[in-house]
N, C-alpha and C. Protein backbone atom coordinates (compact mmCIF):
# COMPACT_ATOMS: atom_id res chain seq x y z
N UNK A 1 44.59 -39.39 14.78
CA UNK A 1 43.71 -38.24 14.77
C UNK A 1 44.55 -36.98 14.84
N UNK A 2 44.37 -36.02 14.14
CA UNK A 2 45.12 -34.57 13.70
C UNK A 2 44.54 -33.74 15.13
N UNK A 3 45.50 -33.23 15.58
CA UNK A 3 44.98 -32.65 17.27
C UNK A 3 45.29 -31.06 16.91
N UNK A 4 45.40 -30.54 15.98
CA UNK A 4 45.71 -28.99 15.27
C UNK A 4 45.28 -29.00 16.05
N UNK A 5 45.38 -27.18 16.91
CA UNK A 5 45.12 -26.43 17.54
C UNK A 5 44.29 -25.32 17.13
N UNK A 6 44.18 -24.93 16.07
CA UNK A 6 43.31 -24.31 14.78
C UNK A 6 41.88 -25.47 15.09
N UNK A 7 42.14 -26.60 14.51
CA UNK A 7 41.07 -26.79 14.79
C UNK A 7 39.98 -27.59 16.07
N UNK A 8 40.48 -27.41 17.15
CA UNK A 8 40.38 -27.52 18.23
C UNK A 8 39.69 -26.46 18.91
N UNK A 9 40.35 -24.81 18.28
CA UNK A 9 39.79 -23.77 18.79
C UNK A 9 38.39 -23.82 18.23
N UNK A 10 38.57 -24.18 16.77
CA UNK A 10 37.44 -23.96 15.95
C UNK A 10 36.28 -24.54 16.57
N UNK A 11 36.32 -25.40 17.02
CA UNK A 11 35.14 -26.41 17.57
C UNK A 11 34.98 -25.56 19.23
N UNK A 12 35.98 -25.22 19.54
CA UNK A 12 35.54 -24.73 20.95
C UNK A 12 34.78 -23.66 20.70
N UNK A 13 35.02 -22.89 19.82
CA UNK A 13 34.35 -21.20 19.28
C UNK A 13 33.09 -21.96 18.37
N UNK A 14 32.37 -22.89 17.84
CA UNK A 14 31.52 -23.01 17.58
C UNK A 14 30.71 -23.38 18.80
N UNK A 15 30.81 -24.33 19.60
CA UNK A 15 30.57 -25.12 21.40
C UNK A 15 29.95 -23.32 21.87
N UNK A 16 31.08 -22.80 22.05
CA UNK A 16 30.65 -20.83 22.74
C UNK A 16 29.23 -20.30 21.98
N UNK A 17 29.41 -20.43 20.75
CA UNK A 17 29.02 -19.59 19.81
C UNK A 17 27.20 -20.04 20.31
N UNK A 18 26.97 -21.69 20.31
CA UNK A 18 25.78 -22.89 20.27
C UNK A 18 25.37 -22.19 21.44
N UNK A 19 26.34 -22.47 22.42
CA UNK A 19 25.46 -22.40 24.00
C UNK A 19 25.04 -20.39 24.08
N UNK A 20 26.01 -19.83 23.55
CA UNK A 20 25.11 -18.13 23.66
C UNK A 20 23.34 -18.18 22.85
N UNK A 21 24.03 -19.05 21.57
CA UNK A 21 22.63 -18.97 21.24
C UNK A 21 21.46 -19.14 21.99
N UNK A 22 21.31 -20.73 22.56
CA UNK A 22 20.80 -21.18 23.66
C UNK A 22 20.07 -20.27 24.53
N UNK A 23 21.26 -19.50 24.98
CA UNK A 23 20.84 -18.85 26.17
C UNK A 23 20.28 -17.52 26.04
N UNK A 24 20.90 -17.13 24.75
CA UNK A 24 19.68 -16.22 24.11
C UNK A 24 18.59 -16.53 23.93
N UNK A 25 18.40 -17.77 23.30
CA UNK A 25 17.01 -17.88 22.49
C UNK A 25 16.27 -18.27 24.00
N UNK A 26 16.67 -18.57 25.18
CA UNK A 26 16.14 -18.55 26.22
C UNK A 26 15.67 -17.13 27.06
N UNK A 27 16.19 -16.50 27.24
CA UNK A 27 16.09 -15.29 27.52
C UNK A 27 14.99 -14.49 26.02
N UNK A 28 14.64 -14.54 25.18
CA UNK A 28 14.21 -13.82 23.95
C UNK A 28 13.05 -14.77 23.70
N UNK A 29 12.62 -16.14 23.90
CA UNK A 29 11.57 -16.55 23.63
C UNK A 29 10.18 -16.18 24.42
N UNK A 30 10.63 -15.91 25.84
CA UNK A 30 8.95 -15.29 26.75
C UNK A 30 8.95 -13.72 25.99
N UNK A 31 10.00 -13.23 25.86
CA UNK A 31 10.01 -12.08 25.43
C UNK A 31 9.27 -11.23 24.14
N UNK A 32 9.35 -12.37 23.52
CA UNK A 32 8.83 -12.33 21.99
C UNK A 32 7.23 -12.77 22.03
N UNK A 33 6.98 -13.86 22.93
CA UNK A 33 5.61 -14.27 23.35
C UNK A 33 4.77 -13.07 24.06
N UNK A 34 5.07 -12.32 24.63
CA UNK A 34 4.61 -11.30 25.05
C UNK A 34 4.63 -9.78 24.44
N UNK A 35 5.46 -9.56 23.50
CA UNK A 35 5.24 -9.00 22.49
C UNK A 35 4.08 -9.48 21.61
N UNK A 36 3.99 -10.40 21.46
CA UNK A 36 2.88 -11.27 20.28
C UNK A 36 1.33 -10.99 21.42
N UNK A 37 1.81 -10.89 22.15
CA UNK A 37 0.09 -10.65 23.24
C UNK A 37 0.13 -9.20 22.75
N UNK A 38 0.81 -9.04 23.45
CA UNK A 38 0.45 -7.23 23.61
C UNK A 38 -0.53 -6.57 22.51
N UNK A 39 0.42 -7.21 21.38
CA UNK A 39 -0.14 -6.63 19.78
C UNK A 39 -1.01 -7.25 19.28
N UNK A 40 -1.83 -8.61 20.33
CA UNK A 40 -2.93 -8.74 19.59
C UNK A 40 -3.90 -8.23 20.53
N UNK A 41 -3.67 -7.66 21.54
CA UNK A 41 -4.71 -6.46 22.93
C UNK A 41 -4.56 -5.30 22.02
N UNK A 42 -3.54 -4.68 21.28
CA UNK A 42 -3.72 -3.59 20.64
C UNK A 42 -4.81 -3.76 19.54
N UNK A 43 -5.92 -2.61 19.34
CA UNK A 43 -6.70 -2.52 18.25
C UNK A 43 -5.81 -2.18 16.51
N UNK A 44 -6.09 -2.78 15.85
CA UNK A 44 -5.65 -2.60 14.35
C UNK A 44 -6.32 -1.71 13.88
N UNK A 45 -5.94 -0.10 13.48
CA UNK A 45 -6.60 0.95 13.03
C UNK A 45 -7.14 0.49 11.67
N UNK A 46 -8.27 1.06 11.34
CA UNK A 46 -8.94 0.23 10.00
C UNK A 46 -8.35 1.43 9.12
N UNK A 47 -8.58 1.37 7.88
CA UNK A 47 -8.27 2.16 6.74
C UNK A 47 -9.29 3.05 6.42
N UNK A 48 -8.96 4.01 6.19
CA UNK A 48 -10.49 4.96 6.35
C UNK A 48 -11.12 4.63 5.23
N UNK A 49 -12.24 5.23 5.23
CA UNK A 49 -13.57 4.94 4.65
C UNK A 49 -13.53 6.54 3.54
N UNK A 50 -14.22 6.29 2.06
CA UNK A 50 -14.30 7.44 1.59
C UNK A 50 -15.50 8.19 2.34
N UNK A 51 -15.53 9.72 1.97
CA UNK A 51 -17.03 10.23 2.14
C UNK A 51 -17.18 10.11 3.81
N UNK A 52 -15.91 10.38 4.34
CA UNK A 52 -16.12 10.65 5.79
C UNK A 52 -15.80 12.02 6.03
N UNK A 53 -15.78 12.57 7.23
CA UNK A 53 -15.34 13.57 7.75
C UNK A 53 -13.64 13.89 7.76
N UNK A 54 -13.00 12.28 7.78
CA UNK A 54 -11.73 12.71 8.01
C UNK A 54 -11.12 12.84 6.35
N UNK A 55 -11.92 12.58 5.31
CA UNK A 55 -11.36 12.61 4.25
C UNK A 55 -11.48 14.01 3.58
N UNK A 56 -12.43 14.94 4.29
CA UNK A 56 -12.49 16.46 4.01
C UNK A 56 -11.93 17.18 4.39
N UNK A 57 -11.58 18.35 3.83
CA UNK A 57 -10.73 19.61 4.06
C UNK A 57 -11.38 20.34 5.28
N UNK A 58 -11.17 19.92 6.50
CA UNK A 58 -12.33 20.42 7.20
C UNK A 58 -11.91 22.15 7.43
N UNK A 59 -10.72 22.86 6.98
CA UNK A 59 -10.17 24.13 7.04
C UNK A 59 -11.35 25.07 6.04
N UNK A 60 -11.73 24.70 4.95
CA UNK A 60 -12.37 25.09 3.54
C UNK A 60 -13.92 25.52 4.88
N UNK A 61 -14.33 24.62 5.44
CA UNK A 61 -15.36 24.29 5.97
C UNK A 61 -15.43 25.05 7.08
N UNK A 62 -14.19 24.99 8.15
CA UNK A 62 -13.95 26.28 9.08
C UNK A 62 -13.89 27.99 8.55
N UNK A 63 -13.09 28.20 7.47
CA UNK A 63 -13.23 29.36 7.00
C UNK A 63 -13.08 29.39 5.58
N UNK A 64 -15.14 29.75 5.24
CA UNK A 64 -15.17 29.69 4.28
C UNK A 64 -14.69 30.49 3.38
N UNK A 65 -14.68 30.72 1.89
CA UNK A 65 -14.21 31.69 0.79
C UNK A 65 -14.90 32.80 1.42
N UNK A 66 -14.62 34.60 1.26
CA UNK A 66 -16.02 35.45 1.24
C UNK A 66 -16.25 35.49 -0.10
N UNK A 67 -17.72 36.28 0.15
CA UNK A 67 -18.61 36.44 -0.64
C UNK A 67 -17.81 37.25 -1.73
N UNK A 68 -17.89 36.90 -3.36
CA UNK A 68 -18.19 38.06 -4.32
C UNK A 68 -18.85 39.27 -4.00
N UNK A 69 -18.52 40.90 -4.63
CA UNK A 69 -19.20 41.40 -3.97
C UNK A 69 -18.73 42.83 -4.47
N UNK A 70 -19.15 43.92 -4.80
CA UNK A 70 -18.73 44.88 -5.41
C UNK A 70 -17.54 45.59 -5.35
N UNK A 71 -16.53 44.89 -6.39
CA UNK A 71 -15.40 45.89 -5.99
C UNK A 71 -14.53 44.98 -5.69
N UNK A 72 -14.80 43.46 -5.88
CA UNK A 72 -14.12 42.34 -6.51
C UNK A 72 -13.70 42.42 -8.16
N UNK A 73 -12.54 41.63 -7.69
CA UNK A 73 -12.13 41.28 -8.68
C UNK A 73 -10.94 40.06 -9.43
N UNK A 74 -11.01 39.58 -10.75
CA UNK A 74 -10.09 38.80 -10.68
C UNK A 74 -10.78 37.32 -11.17
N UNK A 75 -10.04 36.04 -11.51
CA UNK A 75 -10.32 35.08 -11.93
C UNK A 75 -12.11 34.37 -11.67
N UNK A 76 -12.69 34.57 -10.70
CA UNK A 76 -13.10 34.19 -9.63
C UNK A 76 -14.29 35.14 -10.15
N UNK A 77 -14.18 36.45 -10.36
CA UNK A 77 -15.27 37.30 -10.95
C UNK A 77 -15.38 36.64 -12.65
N UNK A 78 -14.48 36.71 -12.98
CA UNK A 78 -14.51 36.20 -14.37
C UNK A 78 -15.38 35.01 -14.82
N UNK A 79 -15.06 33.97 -13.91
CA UNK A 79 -16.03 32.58 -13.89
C UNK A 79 -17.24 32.92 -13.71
N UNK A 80 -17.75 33.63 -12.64
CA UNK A 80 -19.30 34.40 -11.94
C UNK A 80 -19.79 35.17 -13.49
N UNK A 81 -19.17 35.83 -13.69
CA UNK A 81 -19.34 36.66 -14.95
C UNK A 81 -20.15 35.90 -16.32
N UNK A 82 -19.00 35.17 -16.52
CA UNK A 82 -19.58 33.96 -17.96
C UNK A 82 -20.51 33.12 -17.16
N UNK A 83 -20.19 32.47 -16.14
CA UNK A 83 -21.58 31.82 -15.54
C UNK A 83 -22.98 32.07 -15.81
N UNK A 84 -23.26 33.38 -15.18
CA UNK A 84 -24.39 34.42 -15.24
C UNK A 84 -24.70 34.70 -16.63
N UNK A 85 -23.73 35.05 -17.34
CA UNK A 85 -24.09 35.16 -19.31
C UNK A 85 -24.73 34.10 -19.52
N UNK A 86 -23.66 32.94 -19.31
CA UNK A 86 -24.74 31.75 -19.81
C UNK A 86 -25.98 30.94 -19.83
N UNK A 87 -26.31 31.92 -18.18
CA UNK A 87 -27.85 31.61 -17.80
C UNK A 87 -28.62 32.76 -18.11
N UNK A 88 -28.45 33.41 -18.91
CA UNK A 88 -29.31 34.79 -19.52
C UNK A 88 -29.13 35.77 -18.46
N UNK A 89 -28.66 36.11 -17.24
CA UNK A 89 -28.50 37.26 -16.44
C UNK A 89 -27.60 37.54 -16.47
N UNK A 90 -26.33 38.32 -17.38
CA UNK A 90 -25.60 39.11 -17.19
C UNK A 90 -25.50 39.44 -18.88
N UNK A 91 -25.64 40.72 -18.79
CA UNK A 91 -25.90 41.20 -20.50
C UNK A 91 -24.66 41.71 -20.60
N UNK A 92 -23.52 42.82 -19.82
CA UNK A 92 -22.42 42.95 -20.22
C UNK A 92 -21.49 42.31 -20.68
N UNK A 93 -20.20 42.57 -20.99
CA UNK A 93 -18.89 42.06 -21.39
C UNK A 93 -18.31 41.86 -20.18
N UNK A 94 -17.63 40.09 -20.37
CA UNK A 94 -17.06 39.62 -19.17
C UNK A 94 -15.51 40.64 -18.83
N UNK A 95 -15.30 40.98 -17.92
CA UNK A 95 -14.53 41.86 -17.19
C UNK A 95 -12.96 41.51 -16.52
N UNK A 96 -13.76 40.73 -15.49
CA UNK A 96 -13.85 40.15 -14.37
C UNK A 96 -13.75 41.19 -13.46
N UNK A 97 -14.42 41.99 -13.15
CA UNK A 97 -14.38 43.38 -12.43
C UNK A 97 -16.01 42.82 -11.73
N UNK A 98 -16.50 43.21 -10.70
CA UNK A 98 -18.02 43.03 -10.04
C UNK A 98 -18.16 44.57 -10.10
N UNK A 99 -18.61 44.87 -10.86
CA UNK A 99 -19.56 46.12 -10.63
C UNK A 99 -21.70 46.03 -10.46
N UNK A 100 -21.60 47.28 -11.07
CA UNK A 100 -23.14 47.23 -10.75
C UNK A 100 -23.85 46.87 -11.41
N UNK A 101 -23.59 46.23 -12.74
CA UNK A 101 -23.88 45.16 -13.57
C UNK A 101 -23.87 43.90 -13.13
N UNK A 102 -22.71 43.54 -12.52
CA UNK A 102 -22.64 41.91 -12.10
C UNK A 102 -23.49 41.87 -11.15
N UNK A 103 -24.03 42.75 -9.99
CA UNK A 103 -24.21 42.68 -8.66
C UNK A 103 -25.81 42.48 -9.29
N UNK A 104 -26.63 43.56 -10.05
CA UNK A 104 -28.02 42.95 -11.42
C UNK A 104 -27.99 41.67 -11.53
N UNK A 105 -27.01 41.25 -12.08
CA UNK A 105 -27.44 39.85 -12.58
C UNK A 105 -27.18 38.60 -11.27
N UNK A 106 -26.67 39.06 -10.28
CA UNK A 106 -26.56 38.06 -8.93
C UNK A 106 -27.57 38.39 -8.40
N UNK A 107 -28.26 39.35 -8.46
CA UNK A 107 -29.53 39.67 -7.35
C UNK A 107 -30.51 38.77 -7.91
N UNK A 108 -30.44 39.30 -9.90
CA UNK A 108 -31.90 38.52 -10.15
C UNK A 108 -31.79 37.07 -10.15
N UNK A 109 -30.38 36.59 -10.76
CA UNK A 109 -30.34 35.25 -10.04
C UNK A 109 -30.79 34.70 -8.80
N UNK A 110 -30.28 35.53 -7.88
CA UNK A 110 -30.65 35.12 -6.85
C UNK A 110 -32.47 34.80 -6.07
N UNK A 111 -32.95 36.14 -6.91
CA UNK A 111 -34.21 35.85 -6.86
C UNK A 111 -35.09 34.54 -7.88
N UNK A 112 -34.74 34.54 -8.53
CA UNK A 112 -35.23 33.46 -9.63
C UNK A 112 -34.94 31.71 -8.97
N UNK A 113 -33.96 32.11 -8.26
CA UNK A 113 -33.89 30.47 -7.69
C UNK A 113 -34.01 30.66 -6.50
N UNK A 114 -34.59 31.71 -5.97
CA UNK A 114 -35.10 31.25 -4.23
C UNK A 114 -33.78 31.39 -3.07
N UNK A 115 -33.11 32.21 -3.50
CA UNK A 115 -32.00 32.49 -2.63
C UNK A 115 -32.12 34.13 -2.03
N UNK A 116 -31.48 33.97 -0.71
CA UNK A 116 -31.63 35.66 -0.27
C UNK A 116 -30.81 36.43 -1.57
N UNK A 117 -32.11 37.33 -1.84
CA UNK A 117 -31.32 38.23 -2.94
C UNK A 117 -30.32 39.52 -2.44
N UNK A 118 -29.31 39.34 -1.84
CA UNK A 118 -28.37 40.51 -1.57
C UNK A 118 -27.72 41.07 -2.41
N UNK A 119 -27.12 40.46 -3.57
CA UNK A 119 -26.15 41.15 -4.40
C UNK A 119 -24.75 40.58 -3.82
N UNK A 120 -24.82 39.56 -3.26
CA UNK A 120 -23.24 39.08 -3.05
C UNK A 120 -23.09 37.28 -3.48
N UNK A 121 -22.19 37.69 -4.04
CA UNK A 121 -21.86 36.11 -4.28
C UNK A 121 -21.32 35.04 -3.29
N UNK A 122 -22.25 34.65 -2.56
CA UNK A 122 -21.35 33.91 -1.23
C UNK A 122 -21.61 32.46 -1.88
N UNK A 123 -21.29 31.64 -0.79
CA UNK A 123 -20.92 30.01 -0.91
C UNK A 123 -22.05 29.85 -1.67
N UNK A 124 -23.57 30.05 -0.83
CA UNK A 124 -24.87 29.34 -1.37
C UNK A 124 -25.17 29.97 -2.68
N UNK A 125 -24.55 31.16 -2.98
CA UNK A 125 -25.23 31.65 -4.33
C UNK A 125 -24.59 30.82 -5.31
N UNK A 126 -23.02 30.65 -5.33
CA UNK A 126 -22.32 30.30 -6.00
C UNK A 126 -21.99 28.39 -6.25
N UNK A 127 -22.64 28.06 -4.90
CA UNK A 127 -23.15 26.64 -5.11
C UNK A 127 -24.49 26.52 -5.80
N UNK A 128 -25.64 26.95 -6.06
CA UNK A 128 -26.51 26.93 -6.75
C UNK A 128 -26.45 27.24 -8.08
N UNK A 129 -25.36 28.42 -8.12
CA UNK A 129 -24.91 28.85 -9.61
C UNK A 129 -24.39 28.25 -10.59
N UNK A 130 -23.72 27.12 -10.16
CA UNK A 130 -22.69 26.44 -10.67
C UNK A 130 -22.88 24.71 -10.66
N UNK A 131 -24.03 24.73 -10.59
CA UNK A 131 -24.76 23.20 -10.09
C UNK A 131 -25.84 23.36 -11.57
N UNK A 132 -26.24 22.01 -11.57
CA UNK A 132 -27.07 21.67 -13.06
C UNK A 132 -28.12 21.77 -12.08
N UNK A 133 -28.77 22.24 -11.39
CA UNK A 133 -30.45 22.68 -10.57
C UNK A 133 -30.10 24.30 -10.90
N UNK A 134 -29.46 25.18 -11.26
CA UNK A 134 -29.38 26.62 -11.54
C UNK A 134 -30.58 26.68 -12.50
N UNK A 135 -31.25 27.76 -12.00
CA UNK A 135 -32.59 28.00 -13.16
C UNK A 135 -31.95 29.43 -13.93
N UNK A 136 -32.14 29.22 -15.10
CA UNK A 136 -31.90 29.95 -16.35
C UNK A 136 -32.83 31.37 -16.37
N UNK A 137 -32.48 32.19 -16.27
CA UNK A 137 -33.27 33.63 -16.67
C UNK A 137 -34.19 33.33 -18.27
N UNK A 138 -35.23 33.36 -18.36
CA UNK A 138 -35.89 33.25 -19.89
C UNK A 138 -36.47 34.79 -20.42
C-alpha cells in the first residue's frame, strides 16, 4: 500500500472538510426550519387589482387642473376652442386665446347641458364637453 503523504493529507482534508459540513448542516437545519415558519405566518401581498384606488393618480385628484377662463391661453384653449366649434357653440376662429367669444360659447354650453353656467371651463364643464353625452347646440 502507497503511504504518500500527499495523499494521506488528502483524505485527512476531505475527513475535516465532511465533519464541518456535518456540523454545519447541524447548526443551519432548525435554522432554516424556522425561517420556513416565519414566512409562512407572514401574509403574501396579493397583486393589485385594476380600477382601484391604488392604481390612480390620486395627486390629479388632490389638485385638480383650474378652470379655463378669460385670459387663458395656449394648447388647452385651443382643444376647448375646436371642441365648442364642433358642437355648434363657438362661431369664431380657433385662437387658442379665451376671450369673450370663447367664454359665449362655454356659458351656452354650459346651459344647454345642465351645468352651472359661469363662463369657466373647469373639470365638470370640460368632462361633459369632451364625453359622447355632450349635447350639440342646433
Amino acid at each position: 500500500m502507497n503511504k504518500n503523504p500527499k495523499v494521506i493529507a488528502g483524505i485527512i482534508g476531505i475527513a475535516v472538510l465532511l465533519a464541518g459540513c456535518i456540523v454545519l448542516a447541524t447548526y443551519m437545519v432548525p435554522t432554516i426550519k424556522e425561517v420556513q415558519r416565519e414566512m409562512s405566518l407572514t401574509p403574501t401581498p396579493l397583486p393589485p387589482v385594476p380600477d382601484t384606488v391604488r392604481d390612480k393618480d390620486l395627486t390629479a385628484e388632490i389638485t385638480p387642473e383650474p378652470a379655463l377662463h378669460n385670459g387663458s391661453q395656449g394648447e388647452k384653449v385651443w382643444k376647448l376652442q375646436e371642441r365648442l366649434q364642433a358642437l355648434g357653440y363657438y362661431k369664431d376662429a380657433v385662437d387658442g386665446q379665451f376671450g369673450p367669444g370663447t367664454r359665449e360659447a362655454v356659458i351656452a354650453f354650459q346651459k344647454k347641458n345642465g351645468l352651472d353656467a359661469d363662463g369657466l371651463a373647469g373639470e365638470e364643464t370640460q368632462r361633459v364637453l369632451y364625453s359622447d353625452a355632450a349635447i350639440a347646440n342646433e
